[in-house]
N, C-alpha and C. Protein backbone atom coordinates (compact mmCIF):
# COMPACT_ATOMS: atom_id res chain seq x y z
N UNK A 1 -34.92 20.99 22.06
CA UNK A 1 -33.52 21.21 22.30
C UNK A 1 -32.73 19.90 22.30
N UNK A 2 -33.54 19.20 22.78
CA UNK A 2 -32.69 17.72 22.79
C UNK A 2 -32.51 16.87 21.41
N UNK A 3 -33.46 17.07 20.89
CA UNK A 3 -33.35 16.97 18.84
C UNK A 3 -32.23 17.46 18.33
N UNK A 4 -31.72 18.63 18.87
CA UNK A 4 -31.06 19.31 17.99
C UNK A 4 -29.58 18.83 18.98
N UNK A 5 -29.32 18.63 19.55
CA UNK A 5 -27.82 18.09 20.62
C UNK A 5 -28.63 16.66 20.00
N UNK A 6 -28.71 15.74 19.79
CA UNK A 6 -28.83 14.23 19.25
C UNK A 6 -28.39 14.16 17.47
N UNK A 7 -28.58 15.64 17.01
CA UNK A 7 -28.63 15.39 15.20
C UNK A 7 -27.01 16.37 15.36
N UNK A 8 -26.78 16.84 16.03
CA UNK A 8 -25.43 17.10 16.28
C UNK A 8 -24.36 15.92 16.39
N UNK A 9 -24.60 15.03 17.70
CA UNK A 9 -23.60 14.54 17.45
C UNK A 9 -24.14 13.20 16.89
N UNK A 10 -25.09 12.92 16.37
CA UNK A 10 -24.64 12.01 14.55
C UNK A 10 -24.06 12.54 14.15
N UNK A 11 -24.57 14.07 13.23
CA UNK A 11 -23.42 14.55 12.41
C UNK A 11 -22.11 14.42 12.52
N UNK A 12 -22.11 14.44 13.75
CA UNK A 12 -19.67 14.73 14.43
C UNK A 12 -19.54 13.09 14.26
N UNK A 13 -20.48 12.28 14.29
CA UNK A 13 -20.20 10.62 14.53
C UNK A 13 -19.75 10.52 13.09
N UNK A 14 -20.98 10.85 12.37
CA UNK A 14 -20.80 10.70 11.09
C UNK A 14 -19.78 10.70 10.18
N UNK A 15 -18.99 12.26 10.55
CA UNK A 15 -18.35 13.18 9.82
C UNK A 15 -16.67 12.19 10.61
N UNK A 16 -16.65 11.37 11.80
CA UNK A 16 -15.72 11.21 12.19
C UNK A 16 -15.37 9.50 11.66
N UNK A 17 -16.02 9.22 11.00
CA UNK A 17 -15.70 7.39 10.76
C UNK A 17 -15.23 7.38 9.50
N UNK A 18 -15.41 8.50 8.45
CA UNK A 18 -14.36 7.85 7.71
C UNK A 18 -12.98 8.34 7.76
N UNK A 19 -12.53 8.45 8.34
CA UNK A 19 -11.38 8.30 9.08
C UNK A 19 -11.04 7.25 9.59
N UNK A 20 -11.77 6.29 10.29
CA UNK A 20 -11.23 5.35 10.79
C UNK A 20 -11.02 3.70 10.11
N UNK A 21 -10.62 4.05 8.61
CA UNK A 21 -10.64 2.83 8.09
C UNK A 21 -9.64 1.84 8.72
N UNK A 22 -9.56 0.96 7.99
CA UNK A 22 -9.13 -0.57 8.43
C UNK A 22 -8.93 -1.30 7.24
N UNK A 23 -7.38 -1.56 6.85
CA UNK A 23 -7.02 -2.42 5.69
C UNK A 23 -7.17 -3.76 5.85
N UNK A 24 -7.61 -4.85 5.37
CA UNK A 24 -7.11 -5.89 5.32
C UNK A 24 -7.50 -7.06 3.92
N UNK A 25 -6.29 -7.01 3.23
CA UNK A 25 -6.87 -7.62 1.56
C UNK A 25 -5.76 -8.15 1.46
N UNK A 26 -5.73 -8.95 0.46
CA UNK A 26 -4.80 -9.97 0.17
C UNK A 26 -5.04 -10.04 -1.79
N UNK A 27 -3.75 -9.87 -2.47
CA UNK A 27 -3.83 -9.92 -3.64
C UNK A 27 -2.29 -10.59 -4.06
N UNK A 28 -3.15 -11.66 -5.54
CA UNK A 28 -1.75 -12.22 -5.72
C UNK A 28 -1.94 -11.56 -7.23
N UNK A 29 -1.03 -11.50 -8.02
CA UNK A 29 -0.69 -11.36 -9.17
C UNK A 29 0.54 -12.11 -9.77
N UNK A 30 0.52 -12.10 -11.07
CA UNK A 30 1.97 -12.74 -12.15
C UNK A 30 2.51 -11.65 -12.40
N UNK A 31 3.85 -11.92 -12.47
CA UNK A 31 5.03 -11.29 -12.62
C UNK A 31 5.86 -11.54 -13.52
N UNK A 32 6.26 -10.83 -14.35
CA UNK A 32 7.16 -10.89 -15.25
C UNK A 32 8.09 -9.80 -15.53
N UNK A 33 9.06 -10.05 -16.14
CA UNK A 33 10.62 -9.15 -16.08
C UNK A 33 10.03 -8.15 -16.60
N UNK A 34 10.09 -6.45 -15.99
CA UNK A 34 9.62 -5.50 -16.62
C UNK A 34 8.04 -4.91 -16.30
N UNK A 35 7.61 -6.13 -15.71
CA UNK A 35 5.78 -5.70 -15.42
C UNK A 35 5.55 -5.14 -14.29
N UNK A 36 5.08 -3.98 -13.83
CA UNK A 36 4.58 -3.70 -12.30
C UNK A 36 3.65 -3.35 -12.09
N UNK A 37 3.25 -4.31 -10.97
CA UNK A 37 1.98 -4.66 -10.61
C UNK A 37 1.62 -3.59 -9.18
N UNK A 38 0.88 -2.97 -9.06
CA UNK A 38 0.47 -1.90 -7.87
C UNK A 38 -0.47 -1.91 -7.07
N UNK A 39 -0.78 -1.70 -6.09
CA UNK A 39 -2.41 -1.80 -5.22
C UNK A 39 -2.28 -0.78 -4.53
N UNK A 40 -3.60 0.00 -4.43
CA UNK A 40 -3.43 1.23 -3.80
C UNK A 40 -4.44 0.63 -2.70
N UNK A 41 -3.79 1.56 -1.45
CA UNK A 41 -3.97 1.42 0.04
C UNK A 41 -4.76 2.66 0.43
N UNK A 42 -6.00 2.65 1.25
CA UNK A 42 -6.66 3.45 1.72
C UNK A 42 -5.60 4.81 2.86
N UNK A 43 -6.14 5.59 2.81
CA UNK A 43 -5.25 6.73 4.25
C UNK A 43 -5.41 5.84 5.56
N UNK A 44 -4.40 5.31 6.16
CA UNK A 44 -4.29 4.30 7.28
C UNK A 44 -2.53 5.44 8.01
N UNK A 45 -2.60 4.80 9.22
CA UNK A 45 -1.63 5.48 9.83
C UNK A 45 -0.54 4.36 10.34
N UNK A 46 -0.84 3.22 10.02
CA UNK A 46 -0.02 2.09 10.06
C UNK A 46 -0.56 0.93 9.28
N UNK A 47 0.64 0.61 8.55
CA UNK A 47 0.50 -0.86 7.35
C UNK A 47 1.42 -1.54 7.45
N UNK A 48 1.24 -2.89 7.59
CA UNK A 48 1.70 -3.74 7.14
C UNK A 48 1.73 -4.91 6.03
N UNK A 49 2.88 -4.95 5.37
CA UNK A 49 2.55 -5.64 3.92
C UNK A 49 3.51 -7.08 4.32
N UNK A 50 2.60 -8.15 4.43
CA UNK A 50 3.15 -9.68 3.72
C UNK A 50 3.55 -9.78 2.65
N UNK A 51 4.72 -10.24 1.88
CA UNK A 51 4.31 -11.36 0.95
C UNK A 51 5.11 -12.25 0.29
N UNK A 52 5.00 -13.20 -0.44
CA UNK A 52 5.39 -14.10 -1.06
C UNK A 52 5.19 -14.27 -2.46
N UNK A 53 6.43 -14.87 -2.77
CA UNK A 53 6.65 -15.10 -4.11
C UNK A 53 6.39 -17.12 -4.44
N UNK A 54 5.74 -17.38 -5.50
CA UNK A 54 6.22 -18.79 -6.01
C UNK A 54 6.00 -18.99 -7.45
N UNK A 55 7.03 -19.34 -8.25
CA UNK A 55 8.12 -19.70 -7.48
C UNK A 55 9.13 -18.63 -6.76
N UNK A 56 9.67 -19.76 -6.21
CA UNK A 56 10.30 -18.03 -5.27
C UNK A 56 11.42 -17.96 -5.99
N UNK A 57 11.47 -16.21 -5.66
CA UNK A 57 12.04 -15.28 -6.83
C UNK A 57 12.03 -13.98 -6.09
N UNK A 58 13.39 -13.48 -6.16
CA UNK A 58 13.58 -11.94 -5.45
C UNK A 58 12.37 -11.12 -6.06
N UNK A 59 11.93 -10.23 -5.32
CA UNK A 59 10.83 -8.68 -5.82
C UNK A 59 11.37 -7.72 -5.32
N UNK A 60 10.98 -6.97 -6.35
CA UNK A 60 11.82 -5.51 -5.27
C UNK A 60 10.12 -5.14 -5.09
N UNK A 61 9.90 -4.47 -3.92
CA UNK A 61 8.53 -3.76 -3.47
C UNK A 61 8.96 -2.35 -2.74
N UNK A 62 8.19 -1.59 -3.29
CA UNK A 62 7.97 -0.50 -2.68
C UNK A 62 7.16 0.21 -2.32
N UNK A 63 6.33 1.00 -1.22
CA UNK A 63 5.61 1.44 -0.74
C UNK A 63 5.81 3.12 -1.12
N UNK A 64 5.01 3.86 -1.69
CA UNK A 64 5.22 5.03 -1.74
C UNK A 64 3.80 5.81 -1.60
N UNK A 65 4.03 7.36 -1.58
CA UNK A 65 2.78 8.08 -0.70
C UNK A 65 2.04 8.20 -2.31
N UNK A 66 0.60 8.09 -2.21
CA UNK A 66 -0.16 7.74 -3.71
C UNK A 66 -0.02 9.06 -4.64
N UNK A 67 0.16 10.20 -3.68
CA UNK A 67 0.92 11.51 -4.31
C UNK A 67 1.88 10.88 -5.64
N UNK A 68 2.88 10.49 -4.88
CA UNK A 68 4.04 10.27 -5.95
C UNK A 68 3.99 8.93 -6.61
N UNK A 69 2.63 7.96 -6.16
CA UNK A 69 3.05 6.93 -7.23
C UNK A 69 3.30 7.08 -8.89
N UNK A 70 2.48 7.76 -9.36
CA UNK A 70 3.13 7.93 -11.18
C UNK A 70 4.57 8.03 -11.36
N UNK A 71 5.00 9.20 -11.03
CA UNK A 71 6.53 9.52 -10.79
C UNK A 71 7.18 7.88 -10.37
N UNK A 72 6.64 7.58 -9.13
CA UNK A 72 7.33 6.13 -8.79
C UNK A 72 7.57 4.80 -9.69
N UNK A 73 6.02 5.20 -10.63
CA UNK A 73 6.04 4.05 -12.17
C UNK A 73 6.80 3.97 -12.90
N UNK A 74 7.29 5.17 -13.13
CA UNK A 74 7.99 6.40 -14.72
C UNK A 74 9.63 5.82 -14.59
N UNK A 75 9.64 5.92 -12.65
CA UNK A 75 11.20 5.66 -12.64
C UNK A 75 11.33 4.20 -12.44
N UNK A 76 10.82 3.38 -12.28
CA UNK A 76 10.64 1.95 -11.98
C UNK A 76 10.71 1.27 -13.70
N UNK A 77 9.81 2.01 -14.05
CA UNK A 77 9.75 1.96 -15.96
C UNK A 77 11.34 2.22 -16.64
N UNK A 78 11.75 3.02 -16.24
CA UNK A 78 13.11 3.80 -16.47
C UNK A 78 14.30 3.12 -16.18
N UNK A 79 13.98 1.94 -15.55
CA UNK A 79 15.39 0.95 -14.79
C UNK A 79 15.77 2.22 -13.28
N UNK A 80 14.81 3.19 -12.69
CA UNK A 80 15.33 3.88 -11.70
C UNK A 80 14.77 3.38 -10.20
N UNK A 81 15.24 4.02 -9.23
CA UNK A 81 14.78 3.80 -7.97
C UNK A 81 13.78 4.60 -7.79
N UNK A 82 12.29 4.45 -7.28
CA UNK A 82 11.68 5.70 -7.13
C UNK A 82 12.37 6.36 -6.31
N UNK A 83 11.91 7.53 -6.00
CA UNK A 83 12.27 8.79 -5.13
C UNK A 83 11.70 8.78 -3.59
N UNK A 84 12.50 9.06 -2.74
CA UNK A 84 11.71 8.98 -1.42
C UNK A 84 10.63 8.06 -1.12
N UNK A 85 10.78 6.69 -1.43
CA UNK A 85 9.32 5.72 -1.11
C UNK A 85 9.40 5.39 1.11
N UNK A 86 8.17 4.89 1.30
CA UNK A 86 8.09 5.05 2.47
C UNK A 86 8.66 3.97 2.88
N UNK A 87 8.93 2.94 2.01
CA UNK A 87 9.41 1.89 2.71
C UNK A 87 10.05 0.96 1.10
N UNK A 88 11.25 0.19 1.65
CA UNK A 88 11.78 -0.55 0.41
C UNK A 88 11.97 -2.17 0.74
N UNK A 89 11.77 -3.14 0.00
CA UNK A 89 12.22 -4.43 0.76
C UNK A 89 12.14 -5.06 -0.43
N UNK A 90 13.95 -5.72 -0.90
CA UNK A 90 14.41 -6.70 -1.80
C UNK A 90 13.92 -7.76 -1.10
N UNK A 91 13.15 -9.12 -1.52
CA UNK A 91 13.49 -10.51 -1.13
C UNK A 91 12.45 -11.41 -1.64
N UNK A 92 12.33 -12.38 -1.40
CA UNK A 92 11.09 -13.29 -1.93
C UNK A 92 10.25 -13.61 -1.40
N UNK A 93 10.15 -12.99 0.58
CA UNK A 93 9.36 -13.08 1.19
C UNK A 93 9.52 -12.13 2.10
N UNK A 94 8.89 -11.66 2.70
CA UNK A 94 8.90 -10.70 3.91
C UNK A 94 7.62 -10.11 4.72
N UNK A 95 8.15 -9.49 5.07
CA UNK A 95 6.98 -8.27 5.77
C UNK A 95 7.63 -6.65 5.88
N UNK A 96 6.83 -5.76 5.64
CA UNK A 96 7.18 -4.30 5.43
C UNK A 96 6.31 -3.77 6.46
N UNK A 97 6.55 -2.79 7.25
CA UNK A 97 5.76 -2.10 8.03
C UNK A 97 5.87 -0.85 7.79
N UNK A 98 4.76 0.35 7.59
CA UNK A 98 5.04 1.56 7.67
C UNK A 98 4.01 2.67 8.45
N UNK A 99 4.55 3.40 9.22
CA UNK A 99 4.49 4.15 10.14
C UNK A 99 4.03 5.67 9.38
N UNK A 100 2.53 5.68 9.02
CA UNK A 100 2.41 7.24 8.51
C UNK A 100 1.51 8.27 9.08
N UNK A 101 2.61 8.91 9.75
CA UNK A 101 1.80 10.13 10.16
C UNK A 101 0.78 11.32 9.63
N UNK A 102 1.20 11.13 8.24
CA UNK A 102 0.23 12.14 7.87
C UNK A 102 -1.17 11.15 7.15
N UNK A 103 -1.30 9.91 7.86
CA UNK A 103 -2.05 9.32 7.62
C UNK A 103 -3.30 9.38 6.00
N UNK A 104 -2.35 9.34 4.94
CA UNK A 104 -2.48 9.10 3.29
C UNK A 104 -2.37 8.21 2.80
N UNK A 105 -2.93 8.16 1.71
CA UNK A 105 -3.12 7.23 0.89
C UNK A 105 -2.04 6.19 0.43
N UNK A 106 -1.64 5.32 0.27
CA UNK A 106 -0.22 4.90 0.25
C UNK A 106 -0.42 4.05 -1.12
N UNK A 107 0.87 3.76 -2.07
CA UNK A 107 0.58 2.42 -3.22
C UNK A 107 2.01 2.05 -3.19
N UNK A 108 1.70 0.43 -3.52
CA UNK A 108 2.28 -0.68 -3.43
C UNK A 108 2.82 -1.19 -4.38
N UNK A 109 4.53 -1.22 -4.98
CA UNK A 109 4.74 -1.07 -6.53
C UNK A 109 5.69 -2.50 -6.36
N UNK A 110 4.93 -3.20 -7.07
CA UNK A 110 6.00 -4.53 -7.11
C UNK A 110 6.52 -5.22 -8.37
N UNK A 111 8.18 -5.23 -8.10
CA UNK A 111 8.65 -5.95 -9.69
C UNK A 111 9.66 -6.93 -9.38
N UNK A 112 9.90 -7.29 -10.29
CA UNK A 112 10.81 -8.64 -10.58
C UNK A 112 11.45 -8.74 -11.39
N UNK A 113 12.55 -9.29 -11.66
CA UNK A 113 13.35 -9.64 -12.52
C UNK A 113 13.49 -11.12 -13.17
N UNK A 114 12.35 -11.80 -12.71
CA UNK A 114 12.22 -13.57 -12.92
C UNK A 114 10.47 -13.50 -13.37
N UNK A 115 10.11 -14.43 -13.96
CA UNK A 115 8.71 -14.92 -14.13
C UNK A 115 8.38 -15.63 -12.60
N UNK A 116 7.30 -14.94 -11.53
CA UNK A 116 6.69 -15.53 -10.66
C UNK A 116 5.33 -14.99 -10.43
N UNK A 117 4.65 -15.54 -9.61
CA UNK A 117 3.54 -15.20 -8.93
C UNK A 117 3.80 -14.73 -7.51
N UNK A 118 3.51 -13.33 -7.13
CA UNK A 118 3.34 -12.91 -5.93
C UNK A 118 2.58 -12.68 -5.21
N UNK A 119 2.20 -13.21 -3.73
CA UNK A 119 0.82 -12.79 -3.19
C UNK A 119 1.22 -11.69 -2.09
N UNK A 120 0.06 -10.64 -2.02
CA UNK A 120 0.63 -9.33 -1.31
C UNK A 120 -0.69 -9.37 0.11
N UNK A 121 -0.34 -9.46 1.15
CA UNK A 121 -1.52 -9.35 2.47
C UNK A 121 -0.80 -7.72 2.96
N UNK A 122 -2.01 -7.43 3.19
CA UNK A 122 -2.13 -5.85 3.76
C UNK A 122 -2.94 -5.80 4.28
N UNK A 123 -2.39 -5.07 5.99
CA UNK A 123 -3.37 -5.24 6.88
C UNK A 123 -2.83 -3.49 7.08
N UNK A 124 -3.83 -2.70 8.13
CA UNK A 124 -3.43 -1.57 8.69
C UNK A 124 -4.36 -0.46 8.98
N UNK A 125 -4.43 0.24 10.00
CA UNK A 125 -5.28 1.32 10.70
C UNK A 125 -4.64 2.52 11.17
């Protein structure tokens, strides 16, 4: 009896950790007028995104749910705003935080209007 209550809760242990991921990566890429560069983010229930540009140079970045990233490409491709992204931030440096409750997959769409290099840190649980 005690075999079987011990292979139980492995199983529930088991079945309960991947859930509990933990972001933390750092990616730089080149940038050029027209190019967007993306990183997709594990299901986390809070993220935060660093980053920097050099030379420095405005980015537009956006965070959207990985559901709608294509759609988010198409209109970014299009000269458009994506649609409903979870989070938006013009500048050449910052930090973005986002708050997701339905704890999904999230991607990271970054462009420019100048030739630079951007580095992107993402942390989040």
């Amino acid at each position: 009896m005690k075999r079987i209550w011990l292979v139980g809760v492995i199983l529930m242990t088991a079945m309960a950790l991947p859930g509990c991921k933990k972001v933390a990566d750092e990616k730089t890429s080149d940038l050029e007028p027209g190019k967007i560069v993306f990183y997709t983010v594990p299901a986390v229930k809070s993220l935060t995104v660093d980053f920097s540009t050099s030379p420095s140079a405005t980015v537009d970045i956006f965070v959207v749910a990985d559901k709608d990233a294509d759609k988010a490409k198409s209109d970014l491709q299009n000269g458009k705003v994506p649609a409903s992204p979870l989070a938006v931030q013009k500048a050449a440096s910052g930090t973005i935080t986002v708050s997701n409750s339905a704890k999904s997959e999230m991607t990271i769409l970054v462009t420019s209007s100048k030739k630079t290099t951007v580095t992107v840190k993402m942390n989040g649980s």
